[in-house]
PDB file of N, CA and C in Angstrom:
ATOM      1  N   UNK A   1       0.821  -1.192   0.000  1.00  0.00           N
ATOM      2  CA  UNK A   1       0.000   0.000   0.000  1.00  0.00           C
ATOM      3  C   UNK A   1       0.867   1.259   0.000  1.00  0.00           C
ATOM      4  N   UNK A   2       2.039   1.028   0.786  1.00  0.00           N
ATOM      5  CA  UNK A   2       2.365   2.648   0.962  1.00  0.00           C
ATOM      6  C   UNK A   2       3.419   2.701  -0.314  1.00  0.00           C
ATOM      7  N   UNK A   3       3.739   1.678  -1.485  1.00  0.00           N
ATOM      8  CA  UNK A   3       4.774   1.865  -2.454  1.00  0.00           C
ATOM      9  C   UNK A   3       3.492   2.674  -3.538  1.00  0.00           C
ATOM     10  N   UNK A   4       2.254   2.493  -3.812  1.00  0.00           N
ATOM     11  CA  UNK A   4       1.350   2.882  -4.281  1.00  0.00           C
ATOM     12  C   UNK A   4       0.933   4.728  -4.107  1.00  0.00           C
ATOM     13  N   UNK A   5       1.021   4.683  -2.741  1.00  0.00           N
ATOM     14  CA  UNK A   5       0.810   6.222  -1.767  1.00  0.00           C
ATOM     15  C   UNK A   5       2.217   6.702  -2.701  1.00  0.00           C
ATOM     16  N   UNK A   6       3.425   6.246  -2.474  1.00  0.00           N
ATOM     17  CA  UNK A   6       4.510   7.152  -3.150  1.00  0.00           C
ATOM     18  C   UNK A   6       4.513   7.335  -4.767  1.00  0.00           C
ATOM     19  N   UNK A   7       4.470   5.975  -5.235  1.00  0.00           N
ATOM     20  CA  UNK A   7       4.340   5.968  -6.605  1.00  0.00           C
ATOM     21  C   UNK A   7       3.087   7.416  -6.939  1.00  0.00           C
ATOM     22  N   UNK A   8       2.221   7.409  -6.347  1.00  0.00           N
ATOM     23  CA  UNK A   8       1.340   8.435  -6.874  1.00  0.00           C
ATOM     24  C   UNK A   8       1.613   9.843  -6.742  1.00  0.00           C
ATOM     25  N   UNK A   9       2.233  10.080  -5.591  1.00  0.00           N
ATOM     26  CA  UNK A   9       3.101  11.553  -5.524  1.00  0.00           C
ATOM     27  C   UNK A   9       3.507  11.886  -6.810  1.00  0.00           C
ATOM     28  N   UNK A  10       4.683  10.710  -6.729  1.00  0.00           N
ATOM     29  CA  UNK A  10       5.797  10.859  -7.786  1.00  0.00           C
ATOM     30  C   UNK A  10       4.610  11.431  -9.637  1.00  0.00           C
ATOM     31  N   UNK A  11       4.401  10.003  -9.343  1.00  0.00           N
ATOM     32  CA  UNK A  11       3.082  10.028 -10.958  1.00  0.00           C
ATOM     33  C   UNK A  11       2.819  11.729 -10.908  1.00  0.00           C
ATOM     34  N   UNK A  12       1.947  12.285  -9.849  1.00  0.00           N
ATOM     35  CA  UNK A  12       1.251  13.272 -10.232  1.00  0.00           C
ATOM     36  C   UNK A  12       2.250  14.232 -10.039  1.00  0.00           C
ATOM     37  N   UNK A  13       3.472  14.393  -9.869  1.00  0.00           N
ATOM     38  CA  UNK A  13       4.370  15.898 -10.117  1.00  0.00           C
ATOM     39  C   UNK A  13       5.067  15.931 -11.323  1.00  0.00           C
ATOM     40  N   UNK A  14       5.120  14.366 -11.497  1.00  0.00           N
ATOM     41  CA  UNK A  14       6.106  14.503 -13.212  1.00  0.00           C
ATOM     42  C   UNK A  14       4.725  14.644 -14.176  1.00  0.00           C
ATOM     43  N   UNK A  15       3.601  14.427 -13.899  1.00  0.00           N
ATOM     44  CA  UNK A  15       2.455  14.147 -14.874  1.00  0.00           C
ATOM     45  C   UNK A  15       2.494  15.628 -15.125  1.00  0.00           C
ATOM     46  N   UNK A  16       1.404  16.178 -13.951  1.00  0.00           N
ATOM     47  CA  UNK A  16       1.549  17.775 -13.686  1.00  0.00           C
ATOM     48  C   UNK A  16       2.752  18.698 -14.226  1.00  0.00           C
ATOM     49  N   UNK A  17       3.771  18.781 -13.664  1.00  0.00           N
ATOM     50  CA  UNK A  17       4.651  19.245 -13.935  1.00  0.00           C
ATOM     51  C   UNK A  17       5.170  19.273 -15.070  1.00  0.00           C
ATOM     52  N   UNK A  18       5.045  17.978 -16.069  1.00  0.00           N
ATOM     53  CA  UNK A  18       5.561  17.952 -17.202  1.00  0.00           C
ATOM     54  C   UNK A  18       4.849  18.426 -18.580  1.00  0.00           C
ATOM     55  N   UNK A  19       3.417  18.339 -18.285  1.00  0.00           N
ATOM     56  CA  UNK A  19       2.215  18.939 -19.117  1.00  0.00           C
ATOM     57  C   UNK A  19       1.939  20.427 -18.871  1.00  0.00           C
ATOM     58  N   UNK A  20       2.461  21.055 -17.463  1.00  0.00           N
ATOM     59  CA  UNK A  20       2.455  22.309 -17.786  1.00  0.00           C
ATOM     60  C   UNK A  20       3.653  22.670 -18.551  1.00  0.00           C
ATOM     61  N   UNK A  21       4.774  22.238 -18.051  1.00  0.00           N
ATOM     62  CA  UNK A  21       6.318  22.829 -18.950  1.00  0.00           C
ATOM     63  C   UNK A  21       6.068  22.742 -20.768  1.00  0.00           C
ATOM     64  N   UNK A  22       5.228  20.961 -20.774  1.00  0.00           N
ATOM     65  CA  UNK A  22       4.825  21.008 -22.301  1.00  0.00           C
ATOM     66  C   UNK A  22       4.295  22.511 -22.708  1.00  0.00           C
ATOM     67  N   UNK A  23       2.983  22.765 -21.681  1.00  0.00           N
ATOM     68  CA  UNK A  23       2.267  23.457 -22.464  1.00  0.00           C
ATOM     69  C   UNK A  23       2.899  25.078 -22.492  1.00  0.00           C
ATOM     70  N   UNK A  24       3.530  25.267 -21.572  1.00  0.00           N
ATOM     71  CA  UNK A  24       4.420  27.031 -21.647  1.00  0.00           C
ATOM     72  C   UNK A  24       5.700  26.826 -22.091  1.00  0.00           C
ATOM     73  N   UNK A  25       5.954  25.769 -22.651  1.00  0.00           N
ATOM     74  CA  UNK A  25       7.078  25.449 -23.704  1.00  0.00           C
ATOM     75  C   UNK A  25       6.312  26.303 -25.183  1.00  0.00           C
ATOM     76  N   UNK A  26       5.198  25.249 -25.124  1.00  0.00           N
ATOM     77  CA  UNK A  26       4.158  25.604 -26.342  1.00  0.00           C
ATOM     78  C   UNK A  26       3.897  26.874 -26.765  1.00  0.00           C
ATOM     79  N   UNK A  27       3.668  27.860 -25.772  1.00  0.00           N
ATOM     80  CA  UNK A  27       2.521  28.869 -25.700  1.00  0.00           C
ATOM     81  C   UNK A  27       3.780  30.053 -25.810  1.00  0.00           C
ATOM     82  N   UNK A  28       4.673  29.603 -25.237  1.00  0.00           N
ATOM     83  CA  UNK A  28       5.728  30.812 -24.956  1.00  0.00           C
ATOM     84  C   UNK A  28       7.228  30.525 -25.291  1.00  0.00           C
ATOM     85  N   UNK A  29       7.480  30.515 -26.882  1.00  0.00           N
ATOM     86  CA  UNK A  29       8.877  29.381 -27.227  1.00  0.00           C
ATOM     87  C   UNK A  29       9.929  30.691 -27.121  1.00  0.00           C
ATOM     88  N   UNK A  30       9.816  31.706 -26.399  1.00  0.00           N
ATOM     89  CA  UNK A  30      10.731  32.453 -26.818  1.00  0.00           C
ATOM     90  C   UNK A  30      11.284  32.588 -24.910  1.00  0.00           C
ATOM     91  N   UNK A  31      10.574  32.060 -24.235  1.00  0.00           N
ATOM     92  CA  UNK A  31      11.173  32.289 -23.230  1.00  0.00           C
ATOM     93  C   UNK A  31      12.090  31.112 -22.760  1.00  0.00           C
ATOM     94  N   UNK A  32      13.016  31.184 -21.955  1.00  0.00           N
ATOM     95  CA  UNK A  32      14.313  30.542 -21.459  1.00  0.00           C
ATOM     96  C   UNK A  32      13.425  29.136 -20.483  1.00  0.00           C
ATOM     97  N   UNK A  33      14.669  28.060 -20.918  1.00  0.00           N
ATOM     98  CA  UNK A  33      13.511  26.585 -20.890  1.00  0.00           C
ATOM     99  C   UNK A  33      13.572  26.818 -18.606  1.00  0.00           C
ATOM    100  N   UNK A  34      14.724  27.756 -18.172  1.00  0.00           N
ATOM    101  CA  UNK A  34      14.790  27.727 -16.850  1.00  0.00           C
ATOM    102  C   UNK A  34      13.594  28.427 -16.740  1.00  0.00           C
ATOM    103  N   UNK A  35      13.195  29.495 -16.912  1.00  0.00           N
ATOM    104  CA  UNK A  35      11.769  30.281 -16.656  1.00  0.00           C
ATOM    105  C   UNK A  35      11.093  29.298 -16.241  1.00  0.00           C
ATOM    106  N   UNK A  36      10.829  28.664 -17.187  1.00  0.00           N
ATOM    107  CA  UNK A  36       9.498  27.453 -17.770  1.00  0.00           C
ATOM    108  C   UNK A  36       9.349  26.738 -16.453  1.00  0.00           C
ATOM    109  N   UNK A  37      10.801  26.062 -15.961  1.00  0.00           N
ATOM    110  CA  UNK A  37      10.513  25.337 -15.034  1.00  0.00           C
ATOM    111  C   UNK A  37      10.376  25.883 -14.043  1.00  0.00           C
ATOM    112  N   UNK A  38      11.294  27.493 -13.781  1.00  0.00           N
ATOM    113  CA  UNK A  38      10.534  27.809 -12.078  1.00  0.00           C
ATOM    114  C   UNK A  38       9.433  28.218 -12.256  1.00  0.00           C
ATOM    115  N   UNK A  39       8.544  28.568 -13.201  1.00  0.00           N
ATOM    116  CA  UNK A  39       6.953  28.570 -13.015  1.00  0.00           C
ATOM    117  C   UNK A  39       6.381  27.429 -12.912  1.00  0.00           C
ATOM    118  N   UNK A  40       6.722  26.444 -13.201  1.00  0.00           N
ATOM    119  CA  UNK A  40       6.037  25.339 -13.654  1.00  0.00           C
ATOM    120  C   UNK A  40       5.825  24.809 -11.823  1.00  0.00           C
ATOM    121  N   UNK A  41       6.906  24.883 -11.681  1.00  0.00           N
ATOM    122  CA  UNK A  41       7.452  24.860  -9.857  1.00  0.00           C
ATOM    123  C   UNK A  41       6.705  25.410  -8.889  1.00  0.00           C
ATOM    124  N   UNK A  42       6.566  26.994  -9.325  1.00  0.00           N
ATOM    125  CA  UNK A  42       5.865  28.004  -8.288  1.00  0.00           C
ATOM    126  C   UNK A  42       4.219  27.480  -8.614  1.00  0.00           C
ATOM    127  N   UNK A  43       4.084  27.417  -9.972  1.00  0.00           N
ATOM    128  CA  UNK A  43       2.510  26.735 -10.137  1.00  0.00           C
ATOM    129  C   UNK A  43       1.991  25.851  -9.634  1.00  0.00           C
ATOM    130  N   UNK A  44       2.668  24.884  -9.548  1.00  0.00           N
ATOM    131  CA  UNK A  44       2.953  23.377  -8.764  1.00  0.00           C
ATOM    132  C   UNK A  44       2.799  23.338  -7.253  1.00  0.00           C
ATOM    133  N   UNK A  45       3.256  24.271  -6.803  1.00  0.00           N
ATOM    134  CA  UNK A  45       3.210  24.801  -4.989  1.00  0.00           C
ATOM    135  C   UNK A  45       1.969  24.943  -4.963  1.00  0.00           C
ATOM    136  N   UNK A  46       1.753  26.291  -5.829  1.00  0.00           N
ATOM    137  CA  UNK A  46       0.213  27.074  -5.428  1.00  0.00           C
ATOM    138  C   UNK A  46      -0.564  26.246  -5.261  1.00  0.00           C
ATOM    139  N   UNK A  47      -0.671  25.277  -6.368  1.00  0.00           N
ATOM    140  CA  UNK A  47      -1.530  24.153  -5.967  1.00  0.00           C
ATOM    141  C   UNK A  47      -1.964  23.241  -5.275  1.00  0.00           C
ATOM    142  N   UNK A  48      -0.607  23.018  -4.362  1.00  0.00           N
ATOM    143  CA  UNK A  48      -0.826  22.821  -2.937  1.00  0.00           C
ATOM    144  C   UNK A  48      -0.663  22.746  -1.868  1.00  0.00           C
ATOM    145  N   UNK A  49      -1.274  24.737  -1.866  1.00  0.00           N
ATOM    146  CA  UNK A  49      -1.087  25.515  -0.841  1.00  0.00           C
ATOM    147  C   UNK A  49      -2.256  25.082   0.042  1.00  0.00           C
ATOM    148  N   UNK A  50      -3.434  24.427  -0.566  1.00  0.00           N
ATOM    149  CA  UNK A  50      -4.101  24.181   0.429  1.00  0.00           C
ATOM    150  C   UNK A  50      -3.938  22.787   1.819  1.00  0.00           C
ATOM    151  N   UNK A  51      -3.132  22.195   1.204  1.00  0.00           N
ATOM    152  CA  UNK A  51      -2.613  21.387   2.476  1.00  0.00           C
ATOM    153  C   UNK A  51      -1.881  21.734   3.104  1.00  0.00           C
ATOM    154  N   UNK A  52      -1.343  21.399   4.347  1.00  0.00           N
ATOM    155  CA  UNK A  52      -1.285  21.886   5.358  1.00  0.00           C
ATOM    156  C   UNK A  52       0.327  21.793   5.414  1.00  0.00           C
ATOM    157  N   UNK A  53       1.179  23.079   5.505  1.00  0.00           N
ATOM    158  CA  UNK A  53       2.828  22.862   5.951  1.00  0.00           C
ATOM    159  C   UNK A  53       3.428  21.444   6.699  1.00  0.00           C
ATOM    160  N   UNK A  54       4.267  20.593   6.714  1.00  0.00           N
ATOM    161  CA  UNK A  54       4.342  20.016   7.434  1.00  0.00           C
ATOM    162  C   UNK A  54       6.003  20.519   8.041  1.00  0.00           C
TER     163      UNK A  54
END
C-alpha cells in the first residue's frame, strides 16, 4: 500500500509538472527553458497551498 501512496506523488508531479512545462514550452517558445521550469514549480506549490505545511 504505501509503495502505491509514493508511486502516486511521484506520478502526479512529473504528470503535472511535465504537461504544464509542455504546455508554456508551447505557448511561450521564446522564453528561457529555466523560466518554464521555475513557473512550472511556483505553479505546482500554489496548488498545494491548500494542504497543510508540514
Amino acid at each position: 500500500m504505501e509503495c502505491c501512496i509514493l508511486n502516486s506523488r511521484y506520478n502526479e508531479e512529473i504528470i503535472y509538472r511535465g504537461f504544464l512545462m509542455f504546455v508554456l514550452a508551447f505557448l511561450f517558445p521564446q522564453i528561457s527553458n529555466w523560466v518554464i521550469i521555475l513557473v512550472s514549480s511556483l505553479l505546482f506549490g500554489l496548488a498545494h497551498t491548500y494542504q497543510e505545511l508540514w
